[in-house]
Protein backbone atom coordinates (compact mmCIF):
# COMPACT_ATOMS: atom_id res chain seq x y z
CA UNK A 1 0.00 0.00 0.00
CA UNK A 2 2.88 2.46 0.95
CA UNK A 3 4.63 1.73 -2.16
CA UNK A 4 1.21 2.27 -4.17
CA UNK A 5 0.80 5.75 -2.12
CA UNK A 6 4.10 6.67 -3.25
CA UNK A 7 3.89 5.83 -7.20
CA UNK A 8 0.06 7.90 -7.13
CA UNK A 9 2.39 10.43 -5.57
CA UNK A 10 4.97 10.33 -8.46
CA UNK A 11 2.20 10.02 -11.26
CA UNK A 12 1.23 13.26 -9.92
CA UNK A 13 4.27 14.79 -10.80
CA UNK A 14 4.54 13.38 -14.38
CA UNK A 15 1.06 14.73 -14.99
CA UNK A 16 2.65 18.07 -14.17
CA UNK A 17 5.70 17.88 -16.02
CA UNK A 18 3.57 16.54 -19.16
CA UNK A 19 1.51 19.72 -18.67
CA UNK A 20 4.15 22.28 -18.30
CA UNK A 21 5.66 20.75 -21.48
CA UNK A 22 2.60 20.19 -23.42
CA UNK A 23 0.84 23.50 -23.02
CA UNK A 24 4.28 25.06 -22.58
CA UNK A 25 4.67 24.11 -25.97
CA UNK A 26 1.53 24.94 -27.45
CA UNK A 27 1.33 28.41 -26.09
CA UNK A 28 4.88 29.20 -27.26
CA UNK A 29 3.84 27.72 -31.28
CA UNK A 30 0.26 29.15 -31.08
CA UNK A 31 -2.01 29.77 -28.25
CA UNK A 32 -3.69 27.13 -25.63
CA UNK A 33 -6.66 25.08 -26.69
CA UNK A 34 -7.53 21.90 -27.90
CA UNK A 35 -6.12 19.78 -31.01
CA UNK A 36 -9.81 18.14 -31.61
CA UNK A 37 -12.60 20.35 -32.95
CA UNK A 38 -14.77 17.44 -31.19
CA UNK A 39 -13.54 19.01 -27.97
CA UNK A 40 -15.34 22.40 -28.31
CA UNK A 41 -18.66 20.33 -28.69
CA UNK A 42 -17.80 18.74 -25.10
CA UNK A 43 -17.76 22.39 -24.08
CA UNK A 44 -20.98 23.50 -25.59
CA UNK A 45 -22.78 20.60 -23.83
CA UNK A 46 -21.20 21.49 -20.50
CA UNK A 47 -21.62 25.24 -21.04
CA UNK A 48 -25.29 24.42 -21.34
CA UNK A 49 -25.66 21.56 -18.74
CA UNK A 50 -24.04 24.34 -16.08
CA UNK A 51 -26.90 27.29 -17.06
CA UNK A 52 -30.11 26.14 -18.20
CA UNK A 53 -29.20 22.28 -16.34
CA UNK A 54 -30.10 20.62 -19.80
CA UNK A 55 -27.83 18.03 -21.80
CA UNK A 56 -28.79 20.29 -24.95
CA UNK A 57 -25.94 21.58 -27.80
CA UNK A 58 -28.78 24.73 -28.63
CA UNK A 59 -29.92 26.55 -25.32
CA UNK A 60 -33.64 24.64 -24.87
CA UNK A 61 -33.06 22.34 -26.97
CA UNK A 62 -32.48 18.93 -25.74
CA UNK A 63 -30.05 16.72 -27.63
CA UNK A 64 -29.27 13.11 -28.30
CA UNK A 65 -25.56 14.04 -29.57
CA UNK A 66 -23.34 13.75 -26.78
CA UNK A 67 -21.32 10.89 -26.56
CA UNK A 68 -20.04 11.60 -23.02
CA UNK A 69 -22.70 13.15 -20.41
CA UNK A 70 -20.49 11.84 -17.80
CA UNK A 71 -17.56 14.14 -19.28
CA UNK A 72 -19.83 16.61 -20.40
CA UNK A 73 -21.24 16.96 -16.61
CA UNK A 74 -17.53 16.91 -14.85
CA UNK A 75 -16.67 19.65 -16.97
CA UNK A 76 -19.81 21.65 -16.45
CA UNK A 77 -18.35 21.86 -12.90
CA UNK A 78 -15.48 24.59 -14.35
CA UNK A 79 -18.51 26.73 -15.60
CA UNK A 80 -20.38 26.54 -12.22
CA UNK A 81 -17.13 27.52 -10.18
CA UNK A 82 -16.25 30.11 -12.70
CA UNK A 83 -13.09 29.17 -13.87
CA UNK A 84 -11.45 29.12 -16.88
CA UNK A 85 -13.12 26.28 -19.15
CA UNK A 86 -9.34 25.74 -20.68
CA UNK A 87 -7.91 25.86 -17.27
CA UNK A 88 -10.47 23.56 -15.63
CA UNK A 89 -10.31 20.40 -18.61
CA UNK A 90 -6.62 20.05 -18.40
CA UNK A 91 -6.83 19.86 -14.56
CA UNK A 92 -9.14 17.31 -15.42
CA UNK A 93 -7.21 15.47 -18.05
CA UNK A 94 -4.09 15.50 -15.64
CA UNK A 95 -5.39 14.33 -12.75
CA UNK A 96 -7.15 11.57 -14.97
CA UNK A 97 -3.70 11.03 -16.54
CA UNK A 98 -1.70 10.65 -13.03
CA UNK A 99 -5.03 7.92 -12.00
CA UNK A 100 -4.37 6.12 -15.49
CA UNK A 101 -0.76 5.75 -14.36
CA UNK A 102 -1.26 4.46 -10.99
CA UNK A 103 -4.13 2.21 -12.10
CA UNK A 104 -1.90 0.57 -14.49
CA UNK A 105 0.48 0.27 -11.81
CA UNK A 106 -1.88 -1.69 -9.53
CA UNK A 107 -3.22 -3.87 -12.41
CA UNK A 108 -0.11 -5.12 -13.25
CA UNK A 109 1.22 -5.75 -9.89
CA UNK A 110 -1.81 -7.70 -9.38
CA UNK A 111 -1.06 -9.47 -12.88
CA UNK A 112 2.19 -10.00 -12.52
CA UNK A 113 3.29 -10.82 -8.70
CA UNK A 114 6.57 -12.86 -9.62
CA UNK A 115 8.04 -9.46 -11.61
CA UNK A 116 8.42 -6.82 -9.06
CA UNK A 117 9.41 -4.67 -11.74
CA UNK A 118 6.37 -5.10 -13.53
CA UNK A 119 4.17 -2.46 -11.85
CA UNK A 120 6.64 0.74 -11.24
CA UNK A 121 7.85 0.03 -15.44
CA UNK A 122 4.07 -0.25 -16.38
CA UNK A 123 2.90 2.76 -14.72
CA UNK A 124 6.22 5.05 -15.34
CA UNK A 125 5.70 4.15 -19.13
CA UNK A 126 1.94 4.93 -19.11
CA UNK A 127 2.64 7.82 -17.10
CA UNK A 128 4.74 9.22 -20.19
CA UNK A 129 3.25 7.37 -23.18
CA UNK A 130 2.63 10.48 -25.36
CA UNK A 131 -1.07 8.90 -26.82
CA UNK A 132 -1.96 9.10 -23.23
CA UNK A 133 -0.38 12.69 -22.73
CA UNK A 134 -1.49 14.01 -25.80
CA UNK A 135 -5.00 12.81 -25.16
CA UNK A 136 -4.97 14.20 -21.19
CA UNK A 137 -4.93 17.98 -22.80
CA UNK A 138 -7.11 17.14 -25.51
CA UNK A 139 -9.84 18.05 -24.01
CA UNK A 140 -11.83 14.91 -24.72
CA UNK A 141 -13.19 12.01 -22.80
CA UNK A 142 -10.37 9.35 -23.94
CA UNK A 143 -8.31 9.58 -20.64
CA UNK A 144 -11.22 9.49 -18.35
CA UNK A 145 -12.36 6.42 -20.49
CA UNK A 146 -8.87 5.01 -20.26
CA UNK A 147 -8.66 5.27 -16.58
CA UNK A 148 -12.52 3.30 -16.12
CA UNK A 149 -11.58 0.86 -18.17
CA UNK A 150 -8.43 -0.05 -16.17
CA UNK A 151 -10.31 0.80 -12.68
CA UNK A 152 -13.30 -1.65 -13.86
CA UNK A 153 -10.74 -4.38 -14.58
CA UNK A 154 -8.79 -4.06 -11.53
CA UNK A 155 -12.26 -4.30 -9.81
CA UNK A 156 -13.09 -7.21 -11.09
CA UNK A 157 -9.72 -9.02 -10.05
CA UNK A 158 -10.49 -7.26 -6.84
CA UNK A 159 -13.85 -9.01 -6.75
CA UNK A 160 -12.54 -12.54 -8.03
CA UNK A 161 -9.52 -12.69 -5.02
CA UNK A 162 -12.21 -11.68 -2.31
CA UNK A 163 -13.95 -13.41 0.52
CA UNK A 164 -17.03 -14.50 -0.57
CA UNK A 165 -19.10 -12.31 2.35
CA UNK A 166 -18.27 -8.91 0.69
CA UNK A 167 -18.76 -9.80 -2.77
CA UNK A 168 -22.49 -8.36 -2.91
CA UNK A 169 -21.15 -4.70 -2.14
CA UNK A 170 -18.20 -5.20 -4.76
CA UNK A 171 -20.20 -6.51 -7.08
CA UNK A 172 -22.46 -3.09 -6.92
CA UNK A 173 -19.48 -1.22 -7.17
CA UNK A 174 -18.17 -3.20 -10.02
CA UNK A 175 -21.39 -1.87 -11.79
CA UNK A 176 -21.52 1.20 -11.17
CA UNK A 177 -17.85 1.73 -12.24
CA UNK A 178 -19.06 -0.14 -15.28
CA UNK A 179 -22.09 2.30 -15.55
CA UNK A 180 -19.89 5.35 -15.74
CA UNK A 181 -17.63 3.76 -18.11
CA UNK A 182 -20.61 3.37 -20.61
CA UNK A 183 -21.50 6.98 -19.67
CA UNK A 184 -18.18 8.06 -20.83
CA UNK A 185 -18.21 5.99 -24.03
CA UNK A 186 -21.13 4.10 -25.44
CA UNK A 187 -18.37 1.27 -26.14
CA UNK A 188 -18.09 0.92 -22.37
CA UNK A 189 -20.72 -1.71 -23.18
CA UNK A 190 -17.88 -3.67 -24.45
CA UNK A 191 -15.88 -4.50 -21.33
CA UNK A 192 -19.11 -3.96 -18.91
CA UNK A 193 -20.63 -7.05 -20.97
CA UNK A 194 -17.10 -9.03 -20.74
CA UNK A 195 -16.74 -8.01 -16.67
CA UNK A 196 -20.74 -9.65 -16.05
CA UNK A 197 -19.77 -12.56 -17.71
CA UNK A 198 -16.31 -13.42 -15.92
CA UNK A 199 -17.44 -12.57 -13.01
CA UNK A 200 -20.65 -14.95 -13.30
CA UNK A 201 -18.66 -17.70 -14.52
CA UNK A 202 -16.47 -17.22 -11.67
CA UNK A 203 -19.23 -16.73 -8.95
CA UNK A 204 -21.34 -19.34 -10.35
CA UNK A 205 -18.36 -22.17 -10.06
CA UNK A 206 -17.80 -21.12 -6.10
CA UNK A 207 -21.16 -20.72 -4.98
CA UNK A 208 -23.57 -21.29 -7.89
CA UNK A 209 -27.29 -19.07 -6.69
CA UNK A 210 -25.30 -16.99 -4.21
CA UNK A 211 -22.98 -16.73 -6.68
CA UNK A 212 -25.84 -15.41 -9.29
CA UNK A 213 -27.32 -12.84 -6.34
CA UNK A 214 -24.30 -11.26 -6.71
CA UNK A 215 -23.63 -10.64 -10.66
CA UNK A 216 -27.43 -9.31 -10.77
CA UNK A 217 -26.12 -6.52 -7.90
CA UNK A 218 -23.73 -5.84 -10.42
CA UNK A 219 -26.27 -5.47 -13.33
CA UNK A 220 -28.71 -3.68 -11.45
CA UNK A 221 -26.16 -0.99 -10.29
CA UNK A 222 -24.90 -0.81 -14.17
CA UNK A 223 -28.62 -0.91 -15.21
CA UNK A 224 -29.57 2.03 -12.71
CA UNK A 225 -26.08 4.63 -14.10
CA UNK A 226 -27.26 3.73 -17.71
CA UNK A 227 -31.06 3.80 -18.34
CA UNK A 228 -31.36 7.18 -17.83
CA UNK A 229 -29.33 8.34 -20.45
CA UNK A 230 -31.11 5.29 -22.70
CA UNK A 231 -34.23 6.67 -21.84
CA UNK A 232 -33.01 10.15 -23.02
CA UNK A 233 -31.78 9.43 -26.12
CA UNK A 234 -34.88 7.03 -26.74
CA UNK A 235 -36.84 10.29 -25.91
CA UNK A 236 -34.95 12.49 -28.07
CA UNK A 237 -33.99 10.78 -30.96
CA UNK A 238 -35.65 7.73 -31.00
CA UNK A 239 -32.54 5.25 -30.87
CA UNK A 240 -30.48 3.86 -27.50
CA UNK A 241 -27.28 5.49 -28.34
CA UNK A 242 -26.08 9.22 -29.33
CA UNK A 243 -26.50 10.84 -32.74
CA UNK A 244 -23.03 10.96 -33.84
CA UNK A 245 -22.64 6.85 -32.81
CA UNK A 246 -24.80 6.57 -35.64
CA UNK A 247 -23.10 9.11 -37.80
CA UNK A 248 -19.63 8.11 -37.82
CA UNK A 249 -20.15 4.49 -38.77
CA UNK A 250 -22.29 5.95 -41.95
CA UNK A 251 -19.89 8.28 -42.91
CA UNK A 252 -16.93 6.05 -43.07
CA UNK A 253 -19.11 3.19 -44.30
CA UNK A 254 -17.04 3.31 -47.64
CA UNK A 255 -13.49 2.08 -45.56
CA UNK A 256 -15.62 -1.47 -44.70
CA UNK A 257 -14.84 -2.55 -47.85
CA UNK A 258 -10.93 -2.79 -47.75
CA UNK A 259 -9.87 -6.27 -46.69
CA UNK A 260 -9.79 -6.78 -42.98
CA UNK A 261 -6.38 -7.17 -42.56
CA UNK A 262 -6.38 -3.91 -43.75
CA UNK A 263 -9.08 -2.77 -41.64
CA UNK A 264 -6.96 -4.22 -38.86
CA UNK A 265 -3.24 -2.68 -39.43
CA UNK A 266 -5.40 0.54 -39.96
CA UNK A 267 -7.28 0.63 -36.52
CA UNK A 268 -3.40 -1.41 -34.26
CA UNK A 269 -0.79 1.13 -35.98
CA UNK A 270 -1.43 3.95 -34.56
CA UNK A 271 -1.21 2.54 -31.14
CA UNK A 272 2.25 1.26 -31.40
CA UNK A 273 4.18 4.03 -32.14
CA UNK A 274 5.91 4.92 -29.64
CA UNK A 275 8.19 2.82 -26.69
CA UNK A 276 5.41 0.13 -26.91
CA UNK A 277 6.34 -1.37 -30.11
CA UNK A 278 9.53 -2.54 -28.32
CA UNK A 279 6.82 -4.07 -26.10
CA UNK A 280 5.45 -6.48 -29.08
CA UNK A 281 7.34 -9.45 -28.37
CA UNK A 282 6.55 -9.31 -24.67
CA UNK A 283 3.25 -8.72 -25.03
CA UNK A 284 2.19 -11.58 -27.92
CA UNK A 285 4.58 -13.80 -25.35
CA UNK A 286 1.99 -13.42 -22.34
CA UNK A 287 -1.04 -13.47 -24.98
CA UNK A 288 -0.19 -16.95 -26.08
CA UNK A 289 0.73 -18.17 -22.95
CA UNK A 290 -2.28 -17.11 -21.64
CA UNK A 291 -5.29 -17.23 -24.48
CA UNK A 292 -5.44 -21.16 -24.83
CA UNK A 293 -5.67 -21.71 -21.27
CA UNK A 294 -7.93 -19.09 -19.52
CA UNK A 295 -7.59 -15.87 -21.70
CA UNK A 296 -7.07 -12.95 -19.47
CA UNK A 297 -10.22 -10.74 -19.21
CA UNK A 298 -8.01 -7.67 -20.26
CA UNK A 299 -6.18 -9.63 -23.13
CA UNK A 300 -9.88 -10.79 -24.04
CA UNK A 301 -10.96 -6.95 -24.35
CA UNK A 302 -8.53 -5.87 -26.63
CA UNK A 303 -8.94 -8.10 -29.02
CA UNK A 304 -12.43 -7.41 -28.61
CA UNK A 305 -12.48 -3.86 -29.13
CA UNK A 306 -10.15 -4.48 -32.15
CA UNK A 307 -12.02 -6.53 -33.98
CA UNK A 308 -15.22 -3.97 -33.39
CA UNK A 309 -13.44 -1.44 -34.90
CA UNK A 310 -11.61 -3.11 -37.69
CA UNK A 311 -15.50 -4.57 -38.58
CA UNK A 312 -17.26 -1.03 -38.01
CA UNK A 313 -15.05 1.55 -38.16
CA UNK A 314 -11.69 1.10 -38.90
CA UNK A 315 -10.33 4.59 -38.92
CA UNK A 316 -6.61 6.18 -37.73
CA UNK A 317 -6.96 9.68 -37.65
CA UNK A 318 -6.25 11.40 -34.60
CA UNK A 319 -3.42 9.57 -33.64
CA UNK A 320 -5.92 6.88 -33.64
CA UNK A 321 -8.04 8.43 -30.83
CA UNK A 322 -10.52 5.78 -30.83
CA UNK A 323 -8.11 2.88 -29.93
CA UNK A 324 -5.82 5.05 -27.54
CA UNK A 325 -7.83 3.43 -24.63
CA UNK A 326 -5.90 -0.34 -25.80
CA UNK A 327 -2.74 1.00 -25.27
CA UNK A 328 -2.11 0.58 -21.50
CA UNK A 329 -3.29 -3.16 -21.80
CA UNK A 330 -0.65 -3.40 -24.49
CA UNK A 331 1.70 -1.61 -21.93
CA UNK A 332 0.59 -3.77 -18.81
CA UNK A 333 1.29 -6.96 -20.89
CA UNK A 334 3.81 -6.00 -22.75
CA UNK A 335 6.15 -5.02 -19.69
CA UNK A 336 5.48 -8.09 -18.00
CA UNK A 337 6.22 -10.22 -20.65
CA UNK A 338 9.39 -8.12 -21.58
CA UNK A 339 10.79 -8.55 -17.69
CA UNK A 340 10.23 -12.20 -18.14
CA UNK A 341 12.06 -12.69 -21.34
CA UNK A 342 14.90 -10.51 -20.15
CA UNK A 343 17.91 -12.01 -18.50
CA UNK A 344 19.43 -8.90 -17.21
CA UNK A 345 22.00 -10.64 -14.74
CA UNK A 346 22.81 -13.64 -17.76
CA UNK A 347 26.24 -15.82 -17.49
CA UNK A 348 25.85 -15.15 -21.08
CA UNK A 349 27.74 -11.82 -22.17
CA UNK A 350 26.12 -11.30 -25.83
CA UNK A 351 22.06 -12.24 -23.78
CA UNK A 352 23.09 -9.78 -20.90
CA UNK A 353 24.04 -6.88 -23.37
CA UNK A 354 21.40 -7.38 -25.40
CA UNK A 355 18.47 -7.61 -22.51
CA UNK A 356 20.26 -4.40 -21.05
CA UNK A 357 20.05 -2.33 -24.56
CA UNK A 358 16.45 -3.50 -24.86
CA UNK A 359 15.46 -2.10 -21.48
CA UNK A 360 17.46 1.15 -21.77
CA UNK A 361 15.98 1.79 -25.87
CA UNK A 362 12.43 1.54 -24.47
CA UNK A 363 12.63 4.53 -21.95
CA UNK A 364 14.94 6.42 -24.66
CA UNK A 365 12.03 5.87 -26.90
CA UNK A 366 9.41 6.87 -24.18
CA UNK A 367 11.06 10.07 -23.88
CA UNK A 368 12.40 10.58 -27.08
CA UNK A 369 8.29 10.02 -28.29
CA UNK A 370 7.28 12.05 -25.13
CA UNK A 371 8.92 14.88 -26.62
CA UNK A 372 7.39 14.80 -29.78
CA UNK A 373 4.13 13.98 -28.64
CA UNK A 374 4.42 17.65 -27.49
CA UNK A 375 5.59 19.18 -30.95
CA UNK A 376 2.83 17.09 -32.04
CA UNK A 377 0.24 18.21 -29.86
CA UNK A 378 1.13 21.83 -30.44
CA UNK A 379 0.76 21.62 -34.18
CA UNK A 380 -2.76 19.67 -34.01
CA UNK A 381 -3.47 22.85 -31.77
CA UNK A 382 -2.78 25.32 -34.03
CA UNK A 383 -4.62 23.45 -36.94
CA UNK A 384 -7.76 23.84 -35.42
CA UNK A 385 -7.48 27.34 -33.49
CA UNK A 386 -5.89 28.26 -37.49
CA UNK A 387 -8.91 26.39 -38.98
CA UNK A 388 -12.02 26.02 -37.26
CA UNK A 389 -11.41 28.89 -34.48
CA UNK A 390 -10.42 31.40 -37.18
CA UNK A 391 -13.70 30.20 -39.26
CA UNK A 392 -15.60 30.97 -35.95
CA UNK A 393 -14.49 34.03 -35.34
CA UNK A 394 -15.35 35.62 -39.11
CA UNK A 395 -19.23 34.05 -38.91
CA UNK A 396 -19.35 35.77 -35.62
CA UNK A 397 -17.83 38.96 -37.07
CA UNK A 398 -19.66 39.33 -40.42
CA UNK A 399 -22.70 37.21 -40.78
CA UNK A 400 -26.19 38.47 -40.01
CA UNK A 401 -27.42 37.47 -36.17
CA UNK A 402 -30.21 35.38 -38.21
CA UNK A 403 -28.10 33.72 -40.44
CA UNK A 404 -28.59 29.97 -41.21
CA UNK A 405 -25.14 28.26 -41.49
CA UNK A 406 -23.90 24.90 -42.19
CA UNK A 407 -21.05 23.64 -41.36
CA UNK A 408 -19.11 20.36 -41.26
CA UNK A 409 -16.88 20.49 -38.06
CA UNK A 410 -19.88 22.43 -35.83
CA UNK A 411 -17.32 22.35 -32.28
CA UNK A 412 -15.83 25.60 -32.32
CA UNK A 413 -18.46 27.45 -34.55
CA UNK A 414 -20.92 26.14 -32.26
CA UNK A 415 -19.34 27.68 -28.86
CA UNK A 416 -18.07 30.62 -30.37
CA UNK A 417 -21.04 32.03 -33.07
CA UNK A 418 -23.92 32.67 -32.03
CA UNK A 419 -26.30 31.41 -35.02
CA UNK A 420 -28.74 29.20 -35.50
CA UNK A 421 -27.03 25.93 -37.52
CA UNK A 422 -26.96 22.79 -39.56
CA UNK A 423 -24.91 20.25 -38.92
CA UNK A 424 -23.88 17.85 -41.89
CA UNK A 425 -22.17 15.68 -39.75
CA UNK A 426 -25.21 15.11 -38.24
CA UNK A 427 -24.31 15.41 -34.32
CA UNK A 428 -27.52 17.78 -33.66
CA UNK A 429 -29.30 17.25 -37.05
CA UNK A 430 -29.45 13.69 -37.37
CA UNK A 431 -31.86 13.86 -40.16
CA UNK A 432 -28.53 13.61 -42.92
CA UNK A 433 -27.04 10.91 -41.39
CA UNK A 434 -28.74 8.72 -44.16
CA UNK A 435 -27.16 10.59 -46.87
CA UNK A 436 -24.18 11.92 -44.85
CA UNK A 437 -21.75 11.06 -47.71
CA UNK A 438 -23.83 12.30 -51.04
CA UNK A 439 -23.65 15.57 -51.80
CA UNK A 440 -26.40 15.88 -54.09
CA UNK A 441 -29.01 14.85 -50.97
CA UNK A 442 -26.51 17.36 -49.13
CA UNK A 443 -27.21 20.02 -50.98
CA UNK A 444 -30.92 19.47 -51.75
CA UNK A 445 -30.88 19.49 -47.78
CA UNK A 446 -29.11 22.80 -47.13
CA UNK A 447 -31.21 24.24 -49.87
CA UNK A 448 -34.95 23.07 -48.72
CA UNK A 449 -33.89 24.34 -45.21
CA UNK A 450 -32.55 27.89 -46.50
CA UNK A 451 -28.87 27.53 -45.57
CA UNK A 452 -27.35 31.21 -45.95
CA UNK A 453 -23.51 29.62 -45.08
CA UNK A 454 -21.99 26.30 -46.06
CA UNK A 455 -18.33 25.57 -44.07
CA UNK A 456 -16.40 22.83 -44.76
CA UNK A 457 -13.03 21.78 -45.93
CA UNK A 458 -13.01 21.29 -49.85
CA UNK A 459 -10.84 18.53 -49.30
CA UNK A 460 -12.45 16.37 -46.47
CA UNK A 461 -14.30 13.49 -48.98
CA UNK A 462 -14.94 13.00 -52.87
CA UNK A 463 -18.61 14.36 -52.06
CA UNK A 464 -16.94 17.44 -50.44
CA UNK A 465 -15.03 17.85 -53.09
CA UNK A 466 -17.54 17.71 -55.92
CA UNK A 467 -20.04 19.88 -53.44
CA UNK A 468 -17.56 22.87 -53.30
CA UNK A 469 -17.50 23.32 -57.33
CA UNK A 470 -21.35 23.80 -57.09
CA UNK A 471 -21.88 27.05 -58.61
CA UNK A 472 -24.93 27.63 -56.09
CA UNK A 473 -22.04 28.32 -53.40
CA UNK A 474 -19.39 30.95 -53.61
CA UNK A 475 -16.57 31.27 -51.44
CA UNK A 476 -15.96 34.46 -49.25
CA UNK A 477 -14.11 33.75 -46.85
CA UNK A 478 -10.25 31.15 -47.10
CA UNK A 479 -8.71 30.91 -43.76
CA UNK A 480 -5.56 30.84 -45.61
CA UNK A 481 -3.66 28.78 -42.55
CA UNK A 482 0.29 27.64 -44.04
CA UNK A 483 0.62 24.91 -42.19
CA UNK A 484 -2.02 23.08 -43.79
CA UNK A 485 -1.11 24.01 -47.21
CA UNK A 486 2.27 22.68 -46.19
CA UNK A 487 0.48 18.98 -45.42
CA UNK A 488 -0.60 19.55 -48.46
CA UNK A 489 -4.63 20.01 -47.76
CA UNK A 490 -7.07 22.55 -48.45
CA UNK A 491 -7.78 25.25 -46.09
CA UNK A 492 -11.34 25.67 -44.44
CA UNK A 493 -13.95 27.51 -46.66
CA UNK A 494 -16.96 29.69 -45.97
CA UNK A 495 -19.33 29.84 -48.90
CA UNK A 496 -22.51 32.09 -49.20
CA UNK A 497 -25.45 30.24 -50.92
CA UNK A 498 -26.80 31.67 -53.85
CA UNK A 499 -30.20 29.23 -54.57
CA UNK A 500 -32.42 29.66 -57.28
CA UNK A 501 -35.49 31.83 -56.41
CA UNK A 502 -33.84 33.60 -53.73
């Protein structure tokens, strides 16, 4: 417990180094904000959740687009206190950071008990892992989802190593963890599902009915955090899960039909660049040794969530945001199988020097990657206050106060304009998510609703790019940001509407 205590203690103080150098960094190339345009929707919810106490995007208007209430509702706690809304998410995505770190810590000593190494190299590298950094200022659920996840597996370990007599509470507790995880992401389901059914065939071998009482404490405790926000987006919008759950699998329908494998490297990549990939070896090592026998209920989730996303939406962008949650399990694993392939102390000369270089070239990378996580970071910054921000601020400086705008990428028009809006993406107009991806509906849309604005980048799809040489929409307005240009991609567009009989 002491040594536990002290690690939470040092995760603490990575978190603040990672912040001093991440927003350090992005101040000094651009100003502070957030590298996701999806993380100025987060604050619109919260804005609104704090004064009128509805989860709506439009003031009075309650919406079925959030994918996070529970992050939506922490940081609607920065606007009732006051504070600065930048200030209070990347207290929040720290402190969720140093909790990731620790968590990881206790999971693997609890995994690993015969490599006392295990834990402290697990944590340290998750504490610095830039995915995890980069996504702790990014304003966005992912770290707060990262840390659940890891907190509802080391709960149910918890529950499986207990006395029988206090399994009822921990059970409860189990769901509710498991609750707030699916509040955070609607995947949550994923490893909420896989948790109930471990811990019922574990239950169920020791002390068969009691065994049951207890897994249906921890399904009525998930069922009570959930239903709720079922029943609201039932209410609202007439299906179980958020608007955009629905609208991101239609919009990159088109990538299903590269070959899975494809799928597959598409979705894992991302997640291994970085000191992990040293990992690999160490990591498929414990997954063999441990998948034909009784496959670890963390091992079993990874490949779970995978395999959902290579099938239903195998995309990489981001930094591959979506999968950034896998990456401590790939740490956890990864380090334990690493220390026990390692023969540090060998007789051998060449299998000593070569166990030492691997351990030392793993925290170089870590903090050679650390570092450039921050570059990184600072330039995804700057691409959206350059973009999206800068797009923002013109509709709010020279469009009428009645003007009908739509816009592809609604996050920071949406705090920052006040206008009444379309959203083609189809977070809080849901109604084009059938026809998110053809621009002819798109624009027969826009037109039978009296769009005065269109925003998107010319560049973003195919359909974007056929929609932008429409002569019913003129351009007034480049942002004209050079470091896109330099990658080689369009800059954002405003275009007045000019349709016929108007």
């Amino acid at each position: 417990m002491k040594t536990s205590r002290l690690f939470l203690a040092l995760a603490l103080c990575s978190a603040l180094f990672s912040a001093l150098l991440y927003l350090g960094w992005s101040y000094e190339y651009s100003s502070l904000g957030f590298p996701l345009d999806d993380a100025w929707i987060h604050q619109t919810y919260a804005r609104n959740l704090a004064h009128t106490g509805q989860l709506s995007y439009v003031p009075g208007q309650p919406s079925a687009g959030s994918t996070s209430p529970l992050w939506a509702a922490l940081l609607s706690v920065g606007y009732l206190l006051r504070l600065d809304y930048r200030v209070w998410t990347y207290f929040l995505g720290a402190f969720c950071l140093a909790l990731t770190s620790w968590t990881a810590c206790c999971l693997s000593q609890r995994l690993f008990p015969d490599q006392p190494w295990a834990a402290p190299l697990a944590g340290f590298l998750c504490a610095l892992e830039w995915h995890l950094t980069w996504a702790a200022f990014s304003g966005m659920e992912t770290i707060l989802f990262t840390w659940l996840v890891l907190l509802t597996m080391h709960l149910h370990f918890t529950i499986c190593s207990s006395p029988f007599a206090i399994r009822y509470s921990l059970c409860a507790v189990a769901g509710i963890v498991a609750g707030l995880l699916t509040l955070t992401r609607p995947e949550g389901l994923l490893l909420a599902g896989l948790v109930g059914l471990a811990l019922l065939g574990h239950t169920w071998r020791a002390a068969r009915w009691r065994g049951a009482l207890a897994i249906a404490g921890y399904g009525l405790a998930l069922a009570v955090v959930i239903s709720p926000w079922l029943a609201f987006n039932l209410h609202v919008s007439g299906q179980p899960f958020p608007n955009t759950f629905y609208a991101k699998q239609a919009e990159y329908r088109i990538l299903l039909s590269l070959p899975l494998w494809t799928r597959l490297a598409r979705v894992l990549l991302p997640t291994v660049v970085g000191a992990q990939i040293i990992l690999i070896p160490g990591f498929l090592y414990t997954a063999f040794r441990a998948f034909p026998r009784s496959p670890s209920l963390p091992l079993l989730w990874w490949l779970v969530t995978v395999l959902v996303y290579a099938l239903r939406l195998p995309v990489d962008y981001q930094h591959g945001r979506y999968l950034i949650p896998t990456i401590p399990v790939l740490v956890i694993f990864g380090s334990g199988g690493t220390l026990r392939l390692l023969r540090l102390n060998s007789s051998q000369a060449l299998v000593r020097a070569l166990s030492r270089i691997v351990a030392i070239a793993t925290l170089v990378l870590l903090l050679i990657f650390w570092v450039i996580g921050a570059r990184v970071y600072a330039a995804d910054v700057g691409f959206i206050e350059g973009e999206m921000v800068a797009v923002a601020h013109w509709l709010e400086a020279n469009t009428p106060a009645d003007a009908l705008i739509a816009v592809h990428d609604i996050g920071a028009v949406g705090y920052l304009v006040d206008r009444p809006l379309l959203d083609l993406a189809g977070l809080i107009t849901p109604e084009v998510v059938p026809f998110i991806a053809d621009e002819v509906q798109l624009l027969a849309f826009m037109e039978e609703k009296g769009a005065d604005y269109v925003v998107f980048f010319p560049d973003w799809s195919p359909a974007y790019a056929r929609m932008s040489q429409d002569p019913r929409l003129c351009p007034v307005y480049r942002t004209g940001y050079a470091w896109t240009l330099k990658q080689g991609h369009a800059n954002m567009v405003v275009y007045e509407t000019h349709w016929a009989g108007r």
